[in-house]
N, C-alpha and C. Protein backbone atom coordinates (compact mmCIF):
# COMPACT_ATOMS: atom_id res chain seq x y z
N UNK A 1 11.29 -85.91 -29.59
CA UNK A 1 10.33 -85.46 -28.59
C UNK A 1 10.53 -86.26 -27.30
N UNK A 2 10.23 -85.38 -26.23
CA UNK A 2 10.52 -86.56 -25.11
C UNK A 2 8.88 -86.99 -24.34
N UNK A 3 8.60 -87.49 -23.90
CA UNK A 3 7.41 -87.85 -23.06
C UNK A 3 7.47 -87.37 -21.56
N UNK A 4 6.99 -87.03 -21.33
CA UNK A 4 6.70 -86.26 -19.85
C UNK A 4 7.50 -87.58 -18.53
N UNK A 5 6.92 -88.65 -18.89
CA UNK A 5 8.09 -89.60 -18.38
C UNK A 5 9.23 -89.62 -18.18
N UNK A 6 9.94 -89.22 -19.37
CA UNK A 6 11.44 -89.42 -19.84
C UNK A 6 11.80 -87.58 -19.17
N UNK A 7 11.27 -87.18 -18.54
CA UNK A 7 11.84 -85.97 -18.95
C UNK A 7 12.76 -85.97 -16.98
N UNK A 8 13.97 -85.22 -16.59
CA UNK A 8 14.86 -84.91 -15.81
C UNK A 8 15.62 -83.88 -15.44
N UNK A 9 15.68 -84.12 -14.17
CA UNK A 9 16.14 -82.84 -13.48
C UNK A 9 17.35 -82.07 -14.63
N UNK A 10 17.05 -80.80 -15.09
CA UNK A 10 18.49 -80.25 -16.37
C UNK A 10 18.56 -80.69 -17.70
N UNK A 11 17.17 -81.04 -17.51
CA UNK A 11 16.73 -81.21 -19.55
C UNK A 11 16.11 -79.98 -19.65
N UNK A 12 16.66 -79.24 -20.76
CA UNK A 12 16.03 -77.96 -21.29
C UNK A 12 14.72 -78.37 -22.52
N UNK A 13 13.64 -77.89 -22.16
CA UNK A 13 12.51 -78.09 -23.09
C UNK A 13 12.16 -76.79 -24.02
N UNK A 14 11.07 -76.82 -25.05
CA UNK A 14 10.83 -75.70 -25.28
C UNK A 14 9.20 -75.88 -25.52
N UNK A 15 8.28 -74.96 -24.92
CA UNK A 15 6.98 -75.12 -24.43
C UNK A 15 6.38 -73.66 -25.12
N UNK A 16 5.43 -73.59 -26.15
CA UNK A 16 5.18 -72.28 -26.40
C UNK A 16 5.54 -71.60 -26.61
N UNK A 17 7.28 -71.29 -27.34
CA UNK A 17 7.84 -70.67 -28.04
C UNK A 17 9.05 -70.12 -26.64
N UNK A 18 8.97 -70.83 -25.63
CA UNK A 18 9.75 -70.40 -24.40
C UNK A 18 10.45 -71.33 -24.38
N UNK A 19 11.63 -71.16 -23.71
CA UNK A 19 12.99 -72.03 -23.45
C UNK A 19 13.16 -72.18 -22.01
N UNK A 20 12.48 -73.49 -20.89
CA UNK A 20 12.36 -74.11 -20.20
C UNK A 20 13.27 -75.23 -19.06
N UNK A 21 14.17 -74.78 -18.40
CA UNK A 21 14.77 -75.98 -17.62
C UNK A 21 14.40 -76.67 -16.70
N UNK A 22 14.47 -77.58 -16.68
CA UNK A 22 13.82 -78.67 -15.64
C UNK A 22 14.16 -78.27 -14.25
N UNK A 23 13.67 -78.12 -13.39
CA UNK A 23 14.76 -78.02 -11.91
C UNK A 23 13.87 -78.96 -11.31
N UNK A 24 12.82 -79.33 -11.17
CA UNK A 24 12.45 -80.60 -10.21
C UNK A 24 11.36 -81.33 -11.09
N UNK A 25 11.78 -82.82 -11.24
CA UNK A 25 10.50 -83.54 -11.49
C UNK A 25 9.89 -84.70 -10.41
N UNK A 26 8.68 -85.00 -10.52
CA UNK A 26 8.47 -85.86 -9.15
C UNK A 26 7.54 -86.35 -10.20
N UNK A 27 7.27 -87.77 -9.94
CA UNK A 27 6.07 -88.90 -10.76
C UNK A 27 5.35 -89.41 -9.86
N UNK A 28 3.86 -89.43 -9.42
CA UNK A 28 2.89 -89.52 -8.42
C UNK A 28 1.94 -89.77 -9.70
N UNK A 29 2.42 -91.84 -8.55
CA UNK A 29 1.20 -92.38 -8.84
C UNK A 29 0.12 -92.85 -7.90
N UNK A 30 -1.17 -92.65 -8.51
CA UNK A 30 -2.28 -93.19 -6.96
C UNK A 30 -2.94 -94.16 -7.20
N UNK A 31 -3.35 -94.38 -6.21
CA UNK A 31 -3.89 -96.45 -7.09
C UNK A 31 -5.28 -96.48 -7.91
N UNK A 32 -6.07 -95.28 -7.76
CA UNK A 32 -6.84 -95.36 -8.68
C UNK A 32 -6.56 -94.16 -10.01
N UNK A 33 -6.39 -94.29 -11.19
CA UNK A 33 -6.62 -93.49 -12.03
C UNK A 33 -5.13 -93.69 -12.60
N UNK A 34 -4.89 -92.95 -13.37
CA UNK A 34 -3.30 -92.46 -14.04
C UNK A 34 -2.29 -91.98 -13.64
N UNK A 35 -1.06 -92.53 -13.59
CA UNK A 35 -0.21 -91.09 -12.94
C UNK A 35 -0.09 -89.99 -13.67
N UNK A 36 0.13 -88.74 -12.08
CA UNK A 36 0.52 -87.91 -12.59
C UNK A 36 1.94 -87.14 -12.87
N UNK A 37 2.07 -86.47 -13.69
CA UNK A 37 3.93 -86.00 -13.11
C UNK A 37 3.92 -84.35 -12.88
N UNK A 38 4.31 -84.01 -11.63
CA UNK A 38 5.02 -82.49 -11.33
C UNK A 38 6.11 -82.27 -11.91
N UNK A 39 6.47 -80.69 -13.07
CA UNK A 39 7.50 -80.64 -13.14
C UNK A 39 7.82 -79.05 -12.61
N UNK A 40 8.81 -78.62 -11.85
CA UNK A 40 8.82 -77.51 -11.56
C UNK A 40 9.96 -77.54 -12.35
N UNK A 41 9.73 -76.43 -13.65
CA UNK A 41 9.75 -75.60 -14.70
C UNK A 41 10.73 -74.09 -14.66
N UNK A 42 11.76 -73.53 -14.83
CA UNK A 42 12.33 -72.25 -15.21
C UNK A 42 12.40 -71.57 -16.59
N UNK A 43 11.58 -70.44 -16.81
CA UNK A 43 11.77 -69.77 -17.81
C UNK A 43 13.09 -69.42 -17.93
N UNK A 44 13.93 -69.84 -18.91
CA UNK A 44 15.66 -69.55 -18.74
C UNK A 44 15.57 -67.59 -18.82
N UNK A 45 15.17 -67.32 -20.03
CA UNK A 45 14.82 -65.77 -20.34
C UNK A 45 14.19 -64.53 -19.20
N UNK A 46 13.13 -65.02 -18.91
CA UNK A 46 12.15 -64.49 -17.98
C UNK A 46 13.11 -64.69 -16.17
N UNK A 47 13.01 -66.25 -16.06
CA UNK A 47 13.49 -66.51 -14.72
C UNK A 47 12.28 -67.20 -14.14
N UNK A 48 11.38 -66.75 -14.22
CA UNK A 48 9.63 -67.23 -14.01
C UNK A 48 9.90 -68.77 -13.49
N UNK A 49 9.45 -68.92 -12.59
CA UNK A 49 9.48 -70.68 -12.48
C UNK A 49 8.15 -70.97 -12.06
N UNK A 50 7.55 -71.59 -13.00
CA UNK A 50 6.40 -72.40 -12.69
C UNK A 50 6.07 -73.73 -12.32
N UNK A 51 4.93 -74.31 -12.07
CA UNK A 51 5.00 -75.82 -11.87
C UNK A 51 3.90 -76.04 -12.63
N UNK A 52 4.19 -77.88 -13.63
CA UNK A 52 3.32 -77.98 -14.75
C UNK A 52 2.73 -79.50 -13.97
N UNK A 53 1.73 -79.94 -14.46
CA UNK A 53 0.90 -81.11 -13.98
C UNK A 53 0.90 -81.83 -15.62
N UNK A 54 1.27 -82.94 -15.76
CA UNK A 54 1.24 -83.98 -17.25
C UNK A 54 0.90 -85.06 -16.53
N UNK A 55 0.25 -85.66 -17.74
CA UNK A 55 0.69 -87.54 -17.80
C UNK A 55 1.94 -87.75 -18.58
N UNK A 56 2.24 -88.99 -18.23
CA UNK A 56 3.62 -90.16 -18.54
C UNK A 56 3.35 -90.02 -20.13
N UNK A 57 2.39 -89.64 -21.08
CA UNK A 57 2.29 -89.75 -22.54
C UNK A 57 2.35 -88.64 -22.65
N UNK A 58 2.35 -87.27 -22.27
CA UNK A 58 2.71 -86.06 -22.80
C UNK A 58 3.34 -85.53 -23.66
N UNK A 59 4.10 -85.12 -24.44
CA UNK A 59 5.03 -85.12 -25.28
C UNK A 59 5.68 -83.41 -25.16
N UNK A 60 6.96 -83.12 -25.14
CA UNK A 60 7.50 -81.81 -25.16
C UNK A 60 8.83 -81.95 -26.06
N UNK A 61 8.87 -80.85 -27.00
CA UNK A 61 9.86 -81.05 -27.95
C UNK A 61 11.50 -80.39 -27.12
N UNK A 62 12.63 -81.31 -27.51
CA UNK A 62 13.72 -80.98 -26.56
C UNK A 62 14.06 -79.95 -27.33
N UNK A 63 15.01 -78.67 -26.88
CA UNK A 63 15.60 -77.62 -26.79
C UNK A 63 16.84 -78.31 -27.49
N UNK A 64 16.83 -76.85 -28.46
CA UNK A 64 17.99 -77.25 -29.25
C UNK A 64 19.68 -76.43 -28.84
N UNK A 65 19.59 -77.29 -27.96
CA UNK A 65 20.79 -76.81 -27.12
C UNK A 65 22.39 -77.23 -27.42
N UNK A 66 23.37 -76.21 -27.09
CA UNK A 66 24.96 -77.00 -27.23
C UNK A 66 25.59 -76.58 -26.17
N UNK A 67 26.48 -77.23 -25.64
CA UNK A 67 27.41 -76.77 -24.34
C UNK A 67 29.17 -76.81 -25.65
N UNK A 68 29.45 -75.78 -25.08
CA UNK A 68 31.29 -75.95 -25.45
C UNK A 68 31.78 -75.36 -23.94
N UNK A 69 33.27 -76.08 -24.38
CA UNK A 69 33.83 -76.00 -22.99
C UNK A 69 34.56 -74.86 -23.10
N UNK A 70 34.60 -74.26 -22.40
CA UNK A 70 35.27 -72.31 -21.83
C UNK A 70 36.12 -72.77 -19.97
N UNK A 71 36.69 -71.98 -20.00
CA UNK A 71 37.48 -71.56 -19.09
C UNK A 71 37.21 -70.33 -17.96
N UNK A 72 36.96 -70.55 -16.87
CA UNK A 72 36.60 -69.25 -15.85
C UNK A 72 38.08 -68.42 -15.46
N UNK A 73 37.97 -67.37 -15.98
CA UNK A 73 39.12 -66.56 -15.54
C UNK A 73 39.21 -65.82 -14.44
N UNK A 74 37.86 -64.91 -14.01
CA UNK A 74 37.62 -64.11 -13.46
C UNK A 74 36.23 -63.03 -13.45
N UNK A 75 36.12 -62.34 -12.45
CA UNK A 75 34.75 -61.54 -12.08
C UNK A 75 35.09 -60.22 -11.93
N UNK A 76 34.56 -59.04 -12.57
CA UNK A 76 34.56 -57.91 -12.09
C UNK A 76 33.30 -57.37 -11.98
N UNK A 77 32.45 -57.40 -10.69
CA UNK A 77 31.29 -56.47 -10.12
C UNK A 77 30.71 -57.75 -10.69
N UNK A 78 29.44 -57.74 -11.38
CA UNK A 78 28.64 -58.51 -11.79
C UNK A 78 28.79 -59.48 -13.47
N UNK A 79 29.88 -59.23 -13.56
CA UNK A 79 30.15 -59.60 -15.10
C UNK A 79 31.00 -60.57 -14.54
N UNK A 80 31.01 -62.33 -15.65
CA UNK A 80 31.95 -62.97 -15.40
C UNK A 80 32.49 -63.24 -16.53
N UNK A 81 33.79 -63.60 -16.29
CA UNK A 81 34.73 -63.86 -18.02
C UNK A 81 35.62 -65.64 -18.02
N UNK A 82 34.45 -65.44 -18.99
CA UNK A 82 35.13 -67.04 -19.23
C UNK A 82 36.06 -67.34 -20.73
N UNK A 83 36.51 -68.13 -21.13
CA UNK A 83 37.79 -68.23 -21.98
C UNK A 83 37.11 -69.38 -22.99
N UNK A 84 37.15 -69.12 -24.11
CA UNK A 84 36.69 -70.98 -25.52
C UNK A 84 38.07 -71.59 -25.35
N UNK A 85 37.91 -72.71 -25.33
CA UNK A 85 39.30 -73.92 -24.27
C UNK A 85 39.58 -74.14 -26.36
N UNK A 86 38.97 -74.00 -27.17
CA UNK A 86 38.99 -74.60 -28.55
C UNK A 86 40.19 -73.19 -29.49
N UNK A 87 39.28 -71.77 -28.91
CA UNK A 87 39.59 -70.91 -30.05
C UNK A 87 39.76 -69.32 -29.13
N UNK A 88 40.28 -69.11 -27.97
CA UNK A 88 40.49 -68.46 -26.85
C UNK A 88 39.82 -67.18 -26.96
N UNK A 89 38.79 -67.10 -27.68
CA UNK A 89 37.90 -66.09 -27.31
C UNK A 89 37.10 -66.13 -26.30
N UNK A 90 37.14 -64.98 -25.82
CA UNK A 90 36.43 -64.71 -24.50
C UNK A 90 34.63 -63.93 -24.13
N UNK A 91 34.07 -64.73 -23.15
CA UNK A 91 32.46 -64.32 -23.25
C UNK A 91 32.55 -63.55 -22.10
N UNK A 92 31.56 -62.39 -22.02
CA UNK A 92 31.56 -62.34 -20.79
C UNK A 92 29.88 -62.40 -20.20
N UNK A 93 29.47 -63.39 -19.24
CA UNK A 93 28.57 -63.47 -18.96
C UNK A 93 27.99 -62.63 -17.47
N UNK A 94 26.72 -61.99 -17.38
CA UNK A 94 26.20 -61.49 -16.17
C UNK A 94 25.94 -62.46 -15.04
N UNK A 95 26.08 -61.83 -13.97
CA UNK A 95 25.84 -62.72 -12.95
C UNK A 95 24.38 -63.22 -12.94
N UNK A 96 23.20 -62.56 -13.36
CA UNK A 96 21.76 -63.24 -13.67
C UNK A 96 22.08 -64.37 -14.67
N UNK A 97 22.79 -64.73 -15.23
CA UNK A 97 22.61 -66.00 -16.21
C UNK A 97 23.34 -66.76 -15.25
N UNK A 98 24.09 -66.83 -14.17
CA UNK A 98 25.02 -67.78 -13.53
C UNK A 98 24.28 -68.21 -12.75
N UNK A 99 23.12 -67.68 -12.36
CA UNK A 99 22.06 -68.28 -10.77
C UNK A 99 23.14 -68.96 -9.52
N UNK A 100 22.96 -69.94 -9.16
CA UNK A 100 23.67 -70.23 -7.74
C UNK A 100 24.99 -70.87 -8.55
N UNK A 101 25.14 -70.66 -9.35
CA UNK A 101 26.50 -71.90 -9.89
C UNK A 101 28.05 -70.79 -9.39
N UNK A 102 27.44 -69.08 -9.38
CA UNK A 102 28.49 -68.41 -8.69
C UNK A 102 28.91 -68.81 -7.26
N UNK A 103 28.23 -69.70 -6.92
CA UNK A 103 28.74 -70.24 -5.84
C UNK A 103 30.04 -71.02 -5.03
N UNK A 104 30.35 -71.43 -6.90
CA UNK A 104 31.27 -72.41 -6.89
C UNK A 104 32.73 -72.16 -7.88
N UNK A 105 32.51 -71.15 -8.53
CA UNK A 105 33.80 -70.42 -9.48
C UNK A 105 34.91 -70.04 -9.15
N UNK A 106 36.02 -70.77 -9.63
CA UNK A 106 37.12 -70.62 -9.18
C UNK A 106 37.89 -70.28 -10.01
N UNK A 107 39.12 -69.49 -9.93
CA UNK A 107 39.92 -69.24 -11.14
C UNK A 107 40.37 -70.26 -11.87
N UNK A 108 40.57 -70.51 -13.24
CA UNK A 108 40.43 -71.79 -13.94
C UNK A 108 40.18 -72.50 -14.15
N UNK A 109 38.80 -72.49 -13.54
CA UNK A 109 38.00 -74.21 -13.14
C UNK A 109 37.71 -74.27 -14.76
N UNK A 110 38.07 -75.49 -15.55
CA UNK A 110 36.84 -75.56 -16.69
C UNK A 110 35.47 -76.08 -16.49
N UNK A 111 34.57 -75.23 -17.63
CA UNK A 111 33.10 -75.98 -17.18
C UNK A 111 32.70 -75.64 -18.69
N UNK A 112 31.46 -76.02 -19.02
CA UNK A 112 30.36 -75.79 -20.06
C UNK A 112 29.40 -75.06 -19.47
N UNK A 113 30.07 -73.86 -21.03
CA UNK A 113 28.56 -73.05 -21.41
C UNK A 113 27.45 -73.65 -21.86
N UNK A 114 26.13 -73.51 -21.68
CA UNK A 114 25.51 -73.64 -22.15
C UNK A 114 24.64 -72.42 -23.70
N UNK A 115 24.62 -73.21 -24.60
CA UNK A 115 23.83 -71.83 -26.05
C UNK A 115 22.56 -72.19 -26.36
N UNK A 116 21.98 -71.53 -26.75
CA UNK A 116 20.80 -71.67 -26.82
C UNK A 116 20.62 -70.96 -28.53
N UNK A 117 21.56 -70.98 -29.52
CA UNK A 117 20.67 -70.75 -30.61
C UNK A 117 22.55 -69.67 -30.40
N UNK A 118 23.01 -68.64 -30.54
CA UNK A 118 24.10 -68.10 -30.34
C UNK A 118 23.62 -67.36 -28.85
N UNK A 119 23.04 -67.37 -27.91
CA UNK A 119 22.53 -66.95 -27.02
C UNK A 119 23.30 -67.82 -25.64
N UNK A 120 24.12 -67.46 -24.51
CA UNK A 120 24.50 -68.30 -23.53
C UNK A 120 23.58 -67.87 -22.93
N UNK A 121 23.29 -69.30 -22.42
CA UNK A 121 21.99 -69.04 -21.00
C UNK A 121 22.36 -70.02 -19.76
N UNK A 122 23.53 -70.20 -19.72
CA UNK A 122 23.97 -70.98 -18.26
C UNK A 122 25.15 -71.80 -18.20
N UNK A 123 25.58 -72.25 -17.63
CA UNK A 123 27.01 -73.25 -17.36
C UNK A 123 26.42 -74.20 -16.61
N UNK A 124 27.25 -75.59 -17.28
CA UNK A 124 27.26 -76.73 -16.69
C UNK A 124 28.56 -76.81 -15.81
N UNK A 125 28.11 -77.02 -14.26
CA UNK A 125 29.47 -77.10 -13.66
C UNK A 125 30.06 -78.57 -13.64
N UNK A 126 31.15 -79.05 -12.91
CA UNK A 126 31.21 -79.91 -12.84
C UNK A 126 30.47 -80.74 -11.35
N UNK A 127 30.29 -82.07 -11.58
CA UNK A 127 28.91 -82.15 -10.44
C UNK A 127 29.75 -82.27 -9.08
N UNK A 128 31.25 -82.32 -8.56
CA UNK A 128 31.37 -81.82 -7.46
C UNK A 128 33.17 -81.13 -7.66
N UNK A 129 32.96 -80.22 -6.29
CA UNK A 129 34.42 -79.69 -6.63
C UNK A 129 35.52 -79.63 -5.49
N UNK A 130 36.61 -79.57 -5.80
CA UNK A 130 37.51 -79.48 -4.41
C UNK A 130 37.64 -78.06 -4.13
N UNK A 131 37.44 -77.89 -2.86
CA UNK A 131 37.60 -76.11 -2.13
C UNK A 131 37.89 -75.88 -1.24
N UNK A 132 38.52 -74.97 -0.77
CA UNK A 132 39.24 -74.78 0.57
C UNK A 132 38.24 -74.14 0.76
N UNK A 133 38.32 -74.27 2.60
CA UNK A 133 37.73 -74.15 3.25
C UNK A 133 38.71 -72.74 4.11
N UNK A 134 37.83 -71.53 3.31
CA UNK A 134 38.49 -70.24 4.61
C UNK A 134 38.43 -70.20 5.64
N UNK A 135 37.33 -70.12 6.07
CA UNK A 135 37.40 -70.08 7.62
C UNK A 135 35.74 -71.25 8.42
N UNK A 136 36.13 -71.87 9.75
CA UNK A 136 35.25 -72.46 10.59
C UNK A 136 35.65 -71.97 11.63
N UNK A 137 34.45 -71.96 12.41
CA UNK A 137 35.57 -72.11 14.10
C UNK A 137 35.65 -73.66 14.36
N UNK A 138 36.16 -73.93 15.45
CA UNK A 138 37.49 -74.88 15.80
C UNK A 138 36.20 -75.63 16.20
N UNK A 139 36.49 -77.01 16.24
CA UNK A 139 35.58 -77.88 16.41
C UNK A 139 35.69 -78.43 18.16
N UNK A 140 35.14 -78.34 19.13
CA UNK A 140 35.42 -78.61 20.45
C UNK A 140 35.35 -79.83 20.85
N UNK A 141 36.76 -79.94 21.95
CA UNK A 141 36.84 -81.81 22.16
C UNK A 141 35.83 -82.26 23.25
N UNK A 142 35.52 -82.96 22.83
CA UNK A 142 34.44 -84.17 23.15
C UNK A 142 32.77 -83.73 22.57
N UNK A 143 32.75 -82.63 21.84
CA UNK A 143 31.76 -81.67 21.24
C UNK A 143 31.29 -83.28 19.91
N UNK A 144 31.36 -84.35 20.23
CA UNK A 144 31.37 -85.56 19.39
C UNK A 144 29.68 -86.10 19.11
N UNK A 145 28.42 -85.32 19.26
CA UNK A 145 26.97 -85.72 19.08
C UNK A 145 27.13 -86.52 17.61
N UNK A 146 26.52 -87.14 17.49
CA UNK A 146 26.50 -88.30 16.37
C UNK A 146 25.82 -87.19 15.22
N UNK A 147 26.75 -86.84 13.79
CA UNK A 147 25.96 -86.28 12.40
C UNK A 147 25.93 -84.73 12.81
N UNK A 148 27.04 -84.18 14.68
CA UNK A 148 27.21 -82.89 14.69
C UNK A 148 27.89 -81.83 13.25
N UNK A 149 27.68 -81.12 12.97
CA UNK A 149 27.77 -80.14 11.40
C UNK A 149 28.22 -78.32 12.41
N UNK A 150 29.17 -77.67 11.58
CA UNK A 150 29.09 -76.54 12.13
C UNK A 150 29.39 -75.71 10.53
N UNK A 151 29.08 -74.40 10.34
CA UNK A 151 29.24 -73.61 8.77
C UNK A 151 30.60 -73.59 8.94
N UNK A 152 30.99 -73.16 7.38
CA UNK A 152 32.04 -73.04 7.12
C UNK A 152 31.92 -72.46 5.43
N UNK A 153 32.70 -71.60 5.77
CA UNK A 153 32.89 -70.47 4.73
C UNK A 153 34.09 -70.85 3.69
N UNK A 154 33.28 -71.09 2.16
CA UNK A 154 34.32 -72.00 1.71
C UNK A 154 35.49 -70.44 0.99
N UNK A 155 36.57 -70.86 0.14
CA UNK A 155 37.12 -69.62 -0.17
C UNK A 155 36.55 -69.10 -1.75
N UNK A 156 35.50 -69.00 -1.75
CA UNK A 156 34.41 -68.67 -3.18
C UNK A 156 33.41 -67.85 -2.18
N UNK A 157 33.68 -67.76 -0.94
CA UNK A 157 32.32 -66.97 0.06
C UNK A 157 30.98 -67.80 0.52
N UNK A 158 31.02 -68.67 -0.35
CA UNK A 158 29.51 -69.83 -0.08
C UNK A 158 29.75 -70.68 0.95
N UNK A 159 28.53 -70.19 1.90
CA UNK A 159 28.72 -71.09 3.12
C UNK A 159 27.83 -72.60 2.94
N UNK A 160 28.35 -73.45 3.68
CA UNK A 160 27.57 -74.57 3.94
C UNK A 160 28.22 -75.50 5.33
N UNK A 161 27.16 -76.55 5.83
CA UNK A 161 27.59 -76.94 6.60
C UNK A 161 28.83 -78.00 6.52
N UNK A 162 29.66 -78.95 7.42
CA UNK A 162 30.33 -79.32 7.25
C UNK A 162 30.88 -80.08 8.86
N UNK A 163 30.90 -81.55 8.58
CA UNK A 163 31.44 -82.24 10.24
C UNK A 163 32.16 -81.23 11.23
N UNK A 164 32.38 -81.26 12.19
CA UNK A 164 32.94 -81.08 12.96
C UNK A 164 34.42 -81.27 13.02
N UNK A 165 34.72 -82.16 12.83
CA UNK A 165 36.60 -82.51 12.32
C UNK A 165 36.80 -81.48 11.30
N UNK A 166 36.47 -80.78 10.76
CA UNK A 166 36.88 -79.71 9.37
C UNK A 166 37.27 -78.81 9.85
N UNK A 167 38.36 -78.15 9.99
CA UNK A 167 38.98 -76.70 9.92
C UNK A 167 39.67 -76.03 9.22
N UNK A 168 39.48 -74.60 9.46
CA UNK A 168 40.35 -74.18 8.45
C UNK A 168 41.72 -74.36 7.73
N UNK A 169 41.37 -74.17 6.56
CA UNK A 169 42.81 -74.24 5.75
C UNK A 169 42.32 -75.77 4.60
N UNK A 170 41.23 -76.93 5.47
CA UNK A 170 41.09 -78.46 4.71
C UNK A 170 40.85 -77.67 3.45
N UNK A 171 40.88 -78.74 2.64
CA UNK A 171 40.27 -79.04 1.35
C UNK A 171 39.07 -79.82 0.96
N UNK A 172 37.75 -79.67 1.15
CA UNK A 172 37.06 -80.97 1.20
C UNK A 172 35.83 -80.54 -0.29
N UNK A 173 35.47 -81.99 0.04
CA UNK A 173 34.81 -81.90 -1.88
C UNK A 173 33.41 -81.55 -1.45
N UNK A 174 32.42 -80.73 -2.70
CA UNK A 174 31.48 -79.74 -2.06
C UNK A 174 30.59 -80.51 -3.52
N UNK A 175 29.31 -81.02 -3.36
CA UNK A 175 28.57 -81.30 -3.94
C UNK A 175 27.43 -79.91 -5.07
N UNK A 176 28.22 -79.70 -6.43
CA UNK A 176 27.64 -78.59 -6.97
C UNK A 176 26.04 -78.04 -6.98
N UNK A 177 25.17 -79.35 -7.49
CA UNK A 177 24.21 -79.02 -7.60
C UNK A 177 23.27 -78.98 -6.31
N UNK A 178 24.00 -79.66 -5.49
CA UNK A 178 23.41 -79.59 -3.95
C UNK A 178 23.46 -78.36 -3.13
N UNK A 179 24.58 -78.27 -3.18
CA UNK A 179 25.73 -76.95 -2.63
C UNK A 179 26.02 -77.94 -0.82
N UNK A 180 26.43 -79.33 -1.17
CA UNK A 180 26.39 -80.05 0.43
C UNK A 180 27.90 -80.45 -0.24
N UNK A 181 28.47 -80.40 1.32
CA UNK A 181 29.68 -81.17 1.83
C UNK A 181 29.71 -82.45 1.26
N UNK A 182 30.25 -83.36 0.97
CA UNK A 182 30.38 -84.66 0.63
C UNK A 182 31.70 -85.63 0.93
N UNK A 183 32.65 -84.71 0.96
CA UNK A 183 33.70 -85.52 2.11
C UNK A 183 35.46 -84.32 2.05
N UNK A 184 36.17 -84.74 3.07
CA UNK A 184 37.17 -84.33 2.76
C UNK A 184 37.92 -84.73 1.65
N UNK A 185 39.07 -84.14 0.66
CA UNK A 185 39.70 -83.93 -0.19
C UNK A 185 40.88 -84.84 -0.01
């Protein structure tokens, strides 16, 4: 069991017969009384995201979860096909179970499925990745403001910002669960 304390951003819980991922916890304490903890909550099934109010002694039983590692091959329309790296059978998952992680899929990247019982309900990516960068426009000389950022369209279609020195063609490393720039490659 974990305690409402112990619990973190991508721990899967199970609450009332529902299967639960963590996406934000925050612990707020005030100087008089007990803390409290926010957890904003995803129904993996539903999608539903709620926000729950506990104390630090709460107790929630963990999700009996397994990741194996698979292989991304490819996408056609909304279906994605990934590869078992163990026994080369192939899953093919909908783009509703991938949420923003299609952001970042590249042909052969390995990552972890996540199961839920024989049920996939998500991929663990890896927490940052190298990507070319398709297209920016050109960064202008003396255009030098201190922490200046212009978009840039990585070659997966997901935009984000990115310094000014970056142009097309770099390689620079892209923070997964953020979806932020984090440095050149």
């Amino acid at each position: 069991m974990y305690e409402a304390g112990e619990l973190r951003n991508g721990h899967f819980i199970e609450d009332q017969n529902k299967l639960l991922r963590v996406l934000n916890y925050h612990h707020n304490k005030t100087g008089r009384g007990g803390a409290v903890i926010k957890v904003k909550v995803k129904d993996v099934i539903s999608g539903a995201i709620t926000e729950m109010s506990c104390r630090p002694g709460d107790k929630f039983k963990p999700a009996d979860i397994s990741r194996q590692k698979f292989q991304f091959l490819y996408h056609e329309g909304d279906e994605y096909h990934f590869m078992n790296m163990n026994d080369f059978n192939q899953i093919i998952l909908n783009k509703s179970v991938l949420d923003e992680s299609i952001n970042f899929l590249i042909e052969n990247l390995e990552l972890y499925i996540i199961f839920w019982g024989e049920k996939a309900i998500g991929i663990d990516l890896p927490s940052s990745l190298n990507l070319k960068i398709d297209y920016t426009e050109p960064g202008l000389k003396g255009d030098t403001v201190s922490g200046a950022t212009k978009i840039a369209k990585l070659e997966t279609g997901y935009e984000l910002k990115v310094p000014l020195f970056v142009n097309t063609g770099d390689v620079v490393k892209v923070d997964t669960r953020e979806g932020k720039y984090l440095e050149r490659a």
